[in-house]
Protein backbone atom coordinates (compact mmCIF):
# COMPACT_ATOMS: atom_id res chain seq x y z
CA UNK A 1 -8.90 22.77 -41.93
CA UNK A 2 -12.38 23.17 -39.83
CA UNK A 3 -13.14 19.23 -40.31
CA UNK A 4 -9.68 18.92 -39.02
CA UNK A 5 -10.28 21.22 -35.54
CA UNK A 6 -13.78 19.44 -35.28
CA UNK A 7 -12.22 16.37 -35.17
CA UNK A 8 -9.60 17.37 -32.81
CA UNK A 9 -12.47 18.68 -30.44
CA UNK A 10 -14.56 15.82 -30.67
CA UNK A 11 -11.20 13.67 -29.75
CA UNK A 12 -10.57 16.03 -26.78
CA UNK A 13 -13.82 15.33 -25.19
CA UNK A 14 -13.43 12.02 -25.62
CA UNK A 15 -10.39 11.44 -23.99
CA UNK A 16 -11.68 13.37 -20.55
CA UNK A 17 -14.61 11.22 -20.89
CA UNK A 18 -12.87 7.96 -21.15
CA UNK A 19 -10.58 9.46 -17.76
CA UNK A 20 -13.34 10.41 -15.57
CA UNK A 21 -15.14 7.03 -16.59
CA UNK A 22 -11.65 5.36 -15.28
CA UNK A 23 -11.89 7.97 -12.06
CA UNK A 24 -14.93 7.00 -11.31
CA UNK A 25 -14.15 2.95 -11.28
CA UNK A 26 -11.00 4.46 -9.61
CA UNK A 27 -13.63 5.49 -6.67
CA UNK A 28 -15.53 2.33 -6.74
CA UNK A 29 -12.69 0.47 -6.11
CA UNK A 30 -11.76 2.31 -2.96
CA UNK A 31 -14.69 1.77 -1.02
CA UNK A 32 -13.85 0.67 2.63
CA UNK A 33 -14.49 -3.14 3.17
CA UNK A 34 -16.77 -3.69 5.83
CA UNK A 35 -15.56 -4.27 9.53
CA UNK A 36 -15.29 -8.15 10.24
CA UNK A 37 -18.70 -9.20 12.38
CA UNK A 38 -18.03 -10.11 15.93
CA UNK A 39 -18.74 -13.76 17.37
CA UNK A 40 -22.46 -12.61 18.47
CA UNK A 41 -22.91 -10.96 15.13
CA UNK A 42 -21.77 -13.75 13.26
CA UNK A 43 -24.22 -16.18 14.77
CA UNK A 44 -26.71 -13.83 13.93
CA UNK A 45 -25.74 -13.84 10.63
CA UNK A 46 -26.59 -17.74 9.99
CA UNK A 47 -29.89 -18.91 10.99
CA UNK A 48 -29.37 -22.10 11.94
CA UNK A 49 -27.62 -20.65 15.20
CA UNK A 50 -30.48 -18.56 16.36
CA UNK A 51 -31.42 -20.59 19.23
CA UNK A 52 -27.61 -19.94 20.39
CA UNK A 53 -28.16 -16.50 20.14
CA UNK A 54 -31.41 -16.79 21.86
CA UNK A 55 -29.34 -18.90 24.84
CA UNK A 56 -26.54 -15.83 24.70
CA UNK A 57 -28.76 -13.52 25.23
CA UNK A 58 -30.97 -14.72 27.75
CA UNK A 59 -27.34 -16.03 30.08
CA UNK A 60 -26.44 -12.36 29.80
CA UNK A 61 -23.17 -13.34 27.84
CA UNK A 62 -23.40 -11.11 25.14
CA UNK A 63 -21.01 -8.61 26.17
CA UNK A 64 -18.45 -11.72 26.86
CA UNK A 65 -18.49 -13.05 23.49
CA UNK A 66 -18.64 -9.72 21.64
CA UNK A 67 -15.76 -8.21 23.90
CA UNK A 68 -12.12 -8.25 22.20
CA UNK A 69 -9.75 -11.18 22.99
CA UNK A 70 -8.80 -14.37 21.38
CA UNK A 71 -11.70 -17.23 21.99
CA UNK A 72 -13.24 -20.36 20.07
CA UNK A 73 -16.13 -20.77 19.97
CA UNK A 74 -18.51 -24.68 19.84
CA UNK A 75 -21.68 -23.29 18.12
CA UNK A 76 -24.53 -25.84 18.43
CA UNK A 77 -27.09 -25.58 15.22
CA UNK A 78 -31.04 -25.22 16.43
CA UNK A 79 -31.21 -28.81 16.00
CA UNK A 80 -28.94 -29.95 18.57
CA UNK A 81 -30.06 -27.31 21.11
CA UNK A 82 -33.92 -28.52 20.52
CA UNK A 83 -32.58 -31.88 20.90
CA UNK A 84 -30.49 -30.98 24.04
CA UNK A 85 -33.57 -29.16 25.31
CA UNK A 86 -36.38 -32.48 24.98
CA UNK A 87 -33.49 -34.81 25.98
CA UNK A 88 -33.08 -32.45 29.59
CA UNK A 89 -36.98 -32.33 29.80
CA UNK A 90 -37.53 -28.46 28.93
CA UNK A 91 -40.02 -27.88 26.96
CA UNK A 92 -38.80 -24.48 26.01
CA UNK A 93 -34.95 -22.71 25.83
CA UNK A 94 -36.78 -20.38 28.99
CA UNK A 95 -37.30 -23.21 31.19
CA UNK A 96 -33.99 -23.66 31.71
CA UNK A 97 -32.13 -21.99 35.04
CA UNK A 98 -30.25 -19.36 34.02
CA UNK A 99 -27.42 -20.48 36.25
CA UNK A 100 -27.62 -23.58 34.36
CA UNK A 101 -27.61 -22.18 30.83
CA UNK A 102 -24.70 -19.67 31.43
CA UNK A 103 -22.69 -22.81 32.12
CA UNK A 104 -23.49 -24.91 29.43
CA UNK A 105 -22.75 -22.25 26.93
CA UNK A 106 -19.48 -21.39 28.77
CA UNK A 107 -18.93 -25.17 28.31
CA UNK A 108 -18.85 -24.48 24.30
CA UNK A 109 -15.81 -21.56 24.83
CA UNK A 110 -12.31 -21.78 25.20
CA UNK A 111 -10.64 -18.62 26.07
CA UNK A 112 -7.33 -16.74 24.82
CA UNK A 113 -6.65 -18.83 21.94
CA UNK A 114 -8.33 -19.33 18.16
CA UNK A 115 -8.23 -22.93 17.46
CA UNK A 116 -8.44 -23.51 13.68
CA UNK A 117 -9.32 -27.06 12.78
CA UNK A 118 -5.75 -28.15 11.34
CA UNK A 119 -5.42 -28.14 15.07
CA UNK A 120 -7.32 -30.75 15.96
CA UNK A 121 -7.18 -33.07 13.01
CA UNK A 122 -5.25 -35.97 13.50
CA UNK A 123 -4.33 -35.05 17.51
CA UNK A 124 -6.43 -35.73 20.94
CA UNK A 125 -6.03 -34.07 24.07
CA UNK A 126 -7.63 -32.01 26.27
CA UNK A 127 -7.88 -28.56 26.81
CA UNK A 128 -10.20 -26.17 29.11
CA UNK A 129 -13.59 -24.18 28.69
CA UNK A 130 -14.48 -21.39 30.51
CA UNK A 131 -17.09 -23.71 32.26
CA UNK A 132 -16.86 -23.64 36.11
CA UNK A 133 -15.55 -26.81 38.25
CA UNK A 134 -15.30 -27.21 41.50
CA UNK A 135 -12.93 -25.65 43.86
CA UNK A 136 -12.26 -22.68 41.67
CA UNK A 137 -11.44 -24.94 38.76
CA UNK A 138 -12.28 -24.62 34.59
CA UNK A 139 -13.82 -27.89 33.02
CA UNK A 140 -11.74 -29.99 30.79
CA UNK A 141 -12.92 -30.58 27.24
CA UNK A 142 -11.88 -33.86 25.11
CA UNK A 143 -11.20 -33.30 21.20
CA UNK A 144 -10.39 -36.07 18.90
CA UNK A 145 -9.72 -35.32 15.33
CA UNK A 146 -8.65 -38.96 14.24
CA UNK A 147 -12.01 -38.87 12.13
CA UNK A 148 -13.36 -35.55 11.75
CA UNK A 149 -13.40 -33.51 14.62
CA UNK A 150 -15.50 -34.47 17.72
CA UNK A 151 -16.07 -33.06 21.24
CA UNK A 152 -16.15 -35.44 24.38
CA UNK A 153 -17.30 -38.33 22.84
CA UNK A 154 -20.67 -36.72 21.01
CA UNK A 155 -20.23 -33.45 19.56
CA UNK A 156 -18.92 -33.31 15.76
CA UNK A 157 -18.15 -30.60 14.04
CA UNK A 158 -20.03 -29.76 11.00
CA UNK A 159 -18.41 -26.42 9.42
CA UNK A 160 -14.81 -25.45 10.66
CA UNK A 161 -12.98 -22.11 11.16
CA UNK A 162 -15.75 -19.65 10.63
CA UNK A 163 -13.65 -16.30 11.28
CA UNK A 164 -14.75 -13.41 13.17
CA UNK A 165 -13.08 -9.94 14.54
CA UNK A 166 -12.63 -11.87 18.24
CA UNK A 167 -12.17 -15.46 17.83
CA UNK A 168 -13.22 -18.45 15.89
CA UNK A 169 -16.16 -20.33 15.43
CA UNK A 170 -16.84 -23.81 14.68
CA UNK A 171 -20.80 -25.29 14.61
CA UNK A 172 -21.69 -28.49 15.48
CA UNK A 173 -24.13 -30.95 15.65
CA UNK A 174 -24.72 -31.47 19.60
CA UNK A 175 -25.18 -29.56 22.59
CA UNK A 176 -21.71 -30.67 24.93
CA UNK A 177 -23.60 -31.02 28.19
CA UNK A 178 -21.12 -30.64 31.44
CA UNK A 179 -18.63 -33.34 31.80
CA UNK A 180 -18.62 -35.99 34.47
CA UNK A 181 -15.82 -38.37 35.37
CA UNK A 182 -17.41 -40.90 33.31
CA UNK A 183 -17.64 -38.51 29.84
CA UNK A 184 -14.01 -38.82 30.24
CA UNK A 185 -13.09 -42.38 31.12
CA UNK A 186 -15.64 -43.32 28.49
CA UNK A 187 -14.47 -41.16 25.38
CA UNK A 188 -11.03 -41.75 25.41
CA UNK A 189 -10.31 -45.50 24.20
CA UNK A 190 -6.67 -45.18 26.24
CA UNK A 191 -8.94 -46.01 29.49
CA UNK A 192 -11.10 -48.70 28.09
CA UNK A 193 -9.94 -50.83 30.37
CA UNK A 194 -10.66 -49.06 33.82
CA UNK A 195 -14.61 -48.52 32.13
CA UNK A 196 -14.50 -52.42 31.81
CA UNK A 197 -13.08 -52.78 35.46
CA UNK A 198 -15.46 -50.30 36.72
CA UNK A 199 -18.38 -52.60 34.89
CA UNK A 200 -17.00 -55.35 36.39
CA UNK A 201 -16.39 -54.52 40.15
CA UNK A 202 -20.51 -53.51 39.56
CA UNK A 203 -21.86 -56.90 39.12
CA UNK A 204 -20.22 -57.87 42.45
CA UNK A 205 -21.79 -57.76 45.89
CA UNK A 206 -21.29 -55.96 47.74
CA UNK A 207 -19.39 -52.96 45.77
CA UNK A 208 -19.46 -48.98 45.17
CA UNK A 209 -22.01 -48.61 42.61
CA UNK A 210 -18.60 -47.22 40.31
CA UNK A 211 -20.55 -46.18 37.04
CA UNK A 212 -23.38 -44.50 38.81
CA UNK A 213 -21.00 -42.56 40.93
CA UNK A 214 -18.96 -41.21 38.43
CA UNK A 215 -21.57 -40.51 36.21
CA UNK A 216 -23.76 -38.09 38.60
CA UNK A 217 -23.16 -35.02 38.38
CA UNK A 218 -23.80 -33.88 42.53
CA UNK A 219 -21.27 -36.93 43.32
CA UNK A 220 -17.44 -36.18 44.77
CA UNK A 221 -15.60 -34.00 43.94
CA UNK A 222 -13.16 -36.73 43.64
CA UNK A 223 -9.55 -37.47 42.03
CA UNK A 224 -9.10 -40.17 40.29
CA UNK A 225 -5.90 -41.82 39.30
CA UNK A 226 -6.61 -43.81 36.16
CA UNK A 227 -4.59 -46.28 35.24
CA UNK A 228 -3.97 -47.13 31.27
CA UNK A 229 -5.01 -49.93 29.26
CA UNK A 230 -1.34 -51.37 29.35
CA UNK A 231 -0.92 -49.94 32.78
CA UNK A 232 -3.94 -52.94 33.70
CA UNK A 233 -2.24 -55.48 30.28
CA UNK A 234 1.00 -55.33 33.31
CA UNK A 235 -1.07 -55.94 36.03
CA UNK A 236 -2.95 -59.12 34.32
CA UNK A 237 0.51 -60.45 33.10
CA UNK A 238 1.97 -59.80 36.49
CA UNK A 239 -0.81 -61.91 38.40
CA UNK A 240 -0.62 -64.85 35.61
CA UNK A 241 -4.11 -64.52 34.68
CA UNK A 242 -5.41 -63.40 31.29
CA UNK A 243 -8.50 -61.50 32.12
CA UNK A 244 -10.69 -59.35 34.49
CA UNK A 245 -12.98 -61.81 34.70
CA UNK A 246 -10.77 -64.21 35.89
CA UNK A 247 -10.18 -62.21 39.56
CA UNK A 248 -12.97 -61.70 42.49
CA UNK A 249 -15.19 -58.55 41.92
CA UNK A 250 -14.18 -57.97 45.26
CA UNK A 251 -10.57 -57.91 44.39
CA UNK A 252 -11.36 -55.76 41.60
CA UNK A 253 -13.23 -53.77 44.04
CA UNK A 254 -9.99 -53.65 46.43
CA UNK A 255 -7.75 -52.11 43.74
CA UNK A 256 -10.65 -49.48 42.29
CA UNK A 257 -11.02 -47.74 45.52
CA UNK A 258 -7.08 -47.56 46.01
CA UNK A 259 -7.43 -44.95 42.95
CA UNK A 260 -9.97 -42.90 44.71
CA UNK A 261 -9.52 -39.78 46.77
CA UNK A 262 -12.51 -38.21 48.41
CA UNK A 263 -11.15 -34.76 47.13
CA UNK A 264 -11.16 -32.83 44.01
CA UNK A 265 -6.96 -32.52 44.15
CA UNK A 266 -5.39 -30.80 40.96
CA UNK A 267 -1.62 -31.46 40.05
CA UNK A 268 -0.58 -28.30 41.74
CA UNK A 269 -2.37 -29.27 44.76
CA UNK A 270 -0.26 -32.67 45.21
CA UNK A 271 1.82 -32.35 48.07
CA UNK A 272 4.78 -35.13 48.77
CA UNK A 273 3.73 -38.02 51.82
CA UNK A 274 0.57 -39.61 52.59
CA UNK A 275 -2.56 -39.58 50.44
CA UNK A 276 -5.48 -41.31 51.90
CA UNK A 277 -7.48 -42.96 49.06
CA UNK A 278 -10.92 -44.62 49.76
CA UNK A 279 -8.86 -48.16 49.67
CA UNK A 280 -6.00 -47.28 51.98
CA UNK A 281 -2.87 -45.04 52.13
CA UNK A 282 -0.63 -44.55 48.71
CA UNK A 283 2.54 -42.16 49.19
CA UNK A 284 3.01 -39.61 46.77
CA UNK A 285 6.45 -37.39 45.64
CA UNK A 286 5.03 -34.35 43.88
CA UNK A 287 8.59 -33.80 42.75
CA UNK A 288 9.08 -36.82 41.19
CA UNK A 289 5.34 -37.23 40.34
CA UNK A 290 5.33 -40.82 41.20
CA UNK A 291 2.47 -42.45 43.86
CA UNK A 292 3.32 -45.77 45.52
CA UNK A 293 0.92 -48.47 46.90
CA UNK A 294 1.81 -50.13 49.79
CA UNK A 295 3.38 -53.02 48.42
CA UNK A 296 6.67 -50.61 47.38
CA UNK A 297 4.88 -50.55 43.76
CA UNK A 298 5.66 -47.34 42.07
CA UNK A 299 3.47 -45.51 39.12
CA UNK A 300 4.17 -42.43 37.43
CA UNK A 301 1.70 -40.10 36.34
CA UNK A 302 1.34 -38.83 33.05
CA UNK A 303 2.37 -35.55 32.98
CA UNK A 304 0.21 -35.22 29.84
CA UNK A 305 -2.43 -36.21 31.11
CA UNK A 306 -3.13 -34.28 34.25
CA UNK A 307 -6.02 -32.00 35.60
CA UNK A 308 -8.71 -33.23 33.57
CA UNK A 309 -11.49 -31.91 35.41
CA UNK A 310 -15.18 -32.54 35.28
CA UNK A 311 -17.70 -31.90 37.49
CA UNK A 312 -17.71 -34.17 39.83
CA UNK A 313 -13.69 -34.93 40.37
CA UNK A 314 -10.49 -34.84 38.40
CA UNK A 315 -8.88 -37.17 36.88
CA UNK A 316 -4.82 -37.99 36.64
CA UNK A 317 -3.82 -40.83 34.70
CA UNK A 318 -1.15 -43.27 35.64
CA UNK A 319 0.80 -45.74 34.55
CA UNK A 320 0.42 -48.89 37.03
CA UNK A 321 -2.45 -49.93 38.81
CA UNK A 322 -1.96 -49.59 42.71
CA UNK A 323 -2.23 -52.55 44.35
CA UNK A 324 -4.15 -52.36 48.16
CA UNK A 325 -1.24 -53.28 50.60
CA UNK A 326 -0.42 -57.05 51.11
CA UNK A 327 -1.69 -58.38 54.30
C-alpha cells in the first residue's frame, strides 16, 4: 500500500510537470510578431540599397517615404546608382545638387497605390511618379512587362513585391534618370515610326535638329501629337509611296512641325478652335477629342494615351498624321 501512494505521488508530479512544460511552449508561442519595417527601414535592411538610403537621406525624403500611405517604390541596387553617378560625371553621391537628387529619387515613386508585379506583367502603359514637370505637372513613367518588367526603356526589375508597412518595393538594376520626349517616343515600339521620321527629317537641310530637341532636357516645354505606326502605314498608302525615304526631308519636315506646339498643353488644358502648331494652324474639338489639319483631315487622339509628360513637353498620341494645309 506505501509503494502504491509513492507511485501515485511520483505520477502527480509528473503530470504538473508535463502541464507547465506545455504552459510554457503555450507562452512561447504567443510572443508578438514584430511590426512590419517601413520603406526606409526596409532598404536599410538589405545592403545592396545603401547608397539609396544614403540618396534618401541626404534629399531630406526620409520622412516622405517612412510616412503612412500607399506608395511603390523603384529601388536602384549600389550598382546602378554608382553607375548612374560616373555616367552623370559625379564623382561622389554628394556632388550631386540636392535639387537634382530629390527629383531623381521622386522619379523612382509612385504615390497612393502598391503596384505588385502581376500588375505589370504582360501589360504596358504609363502611369505617374511623384517627379515634378513643368507647369505644375507629375512625370510620366513607361512600364513594359512583355519580358520581365522594365522601366522607360532601361530599368529592369530584379526582385519584385518586397512588402513593407507603407507601400511596396521593387529593386532594380538602373537608376531611371528624368524622362525627355525622346525616352518616350523611343521606348515604346507603337511610335517607331515617328523616331524613324524624326531621323529622317534630320539628314535634311535645312531642318529642326528633331532628335536633339526632344532629347534635351532645358528644351520646350512642348506638346506633341504623335502619330502611330499605322497612323504613318495610312499616310504612306494614301500618298502611293512605300516608304519615308521615298518623300523630301523637307516634306517630312512640313508634316513634323504640324505636330508641334510651343506649349506644354495637358488633355485638360485642350480647349475647342484654333491651335497654332510650329507648322501652321490645326483645329481642335476637346469634346470630341479630334484635331484637324487644314486639308479637312481629321485624327482622333487616343484617349489612352494622353498626358504623358516628360520634362521637356507632353506627349498625346494620335491616330493620323496631320497633313500642313494644301496650297
Amino acid at each position: 500500500m506505501k509503494t502504491f501512494n509513492s507511485l501515485k505521488k511520483l505520477a502527480v508530479i509528473i503530470i504538473a510537470m508535463i502541464a507547465f512544460t506545455s504552459c510554457s511552449n503555450d507562452d512561447d508561442n504567443s510572443t508578438p510578431t514584430p511590426d512590419p519595417l517601413n520603406i526606409v527601414e526596409t532598404a536599410q535592411s538589405v545592403g545592396d540599397l545603401s547608397i539609396l538610403v544614403d540618396a534618401v537621406i541626404q534629399a531630406g525624403l526620409v520622412d516622405a517615404l517612412t510616412a503612412s500611405g500607399d506608395k511603390t517604390v523603384l529601388a536602384p541596387t549600389n550598382a546602378a546608382f554608382t553607375a548612374f553617378l560616373a555616367a552623370k560625371g559625379f564623382n561622389a553621391l554628394s556632388e550631386v545638387p540636392n535639387d537634382v537628387l530629390t527629383q531623381i529619387l521622386l522619379n523612382h515613386v509612385i504615390g497612393g497605390a502598391n503596384i505588385p508585379s502581376s500588375a505589370l506583367i504582360g501589360n504596358t502603359g504609363y502611369t505617374n511618379t511623384l517627379a515634378d514637370g513643368p507647369n505644375e505637372t507629375k512625370l510620366s513613367l513607361y512600364y513594359n512587362g512583355t519580358a520581365g518588367v522594365v522601366f522607360n526603356g532601361s530599368a529592369k526589375v530584379e526582385t519584385p513585391d518586397v512588402s513593407t508597412s507603407n507601400g511596396i518595393v521593387h529593386i532594380i538594376d538602373k537608376v531611371i534618370d528624368l524622362p525627355t520626349i525622346a525616352t518616350f517616343a523611343t521606348t515604346n515600339d507603337a511610335l517607331s515610326t515617328l523616331v524613324s521620321a524624326l531621323v529622317y527629317a534630320d539628314t535634311g537641310s535645312p531642318t529642326v535638329p528633331y532628335i536633339t530637341t526632344v532629347s534635351d532636357a532645358t528644351a520646350g516645354p512642348f506638346t506633341v501629337f504623335a502619330p502611330t505606326n499605322d497612323a504613318f502605314g495610312s499616310l504612306l498608302a494614301e500618298l502611293e509611296v512605300s516608304a519615308l525615304t521615298d518623300i523630301a526631308t523637307a516634306t517630312v519636315d512640313a508634316v513634323l512641325l504640324n505636330h508641334i506646339v510651343n506649349a506644354n498643353v495637358q488633355s485638360s488644358g485642350l480647349t475647342s478652335g484654333e491651335v497654332p502648331t510650329l507648322g501652321g494652324p490645326i483645329t481642335a474639338d476637346a469634346t470630341a477629342f479630334t484635331l484637324t489639319d487644314g486639308n479637312d483631315r481629321l485624327s482622333s487622339i487616343v484617349t489612352s494615351l494622353v498626358d504623358i509628360q516628360a520634362t521637356n513637353g507632353v506627349v498625346h498620341v494620335i491616330d493620323r498624321v496631320l497633313l500642313p494645309a494644301s496650297e
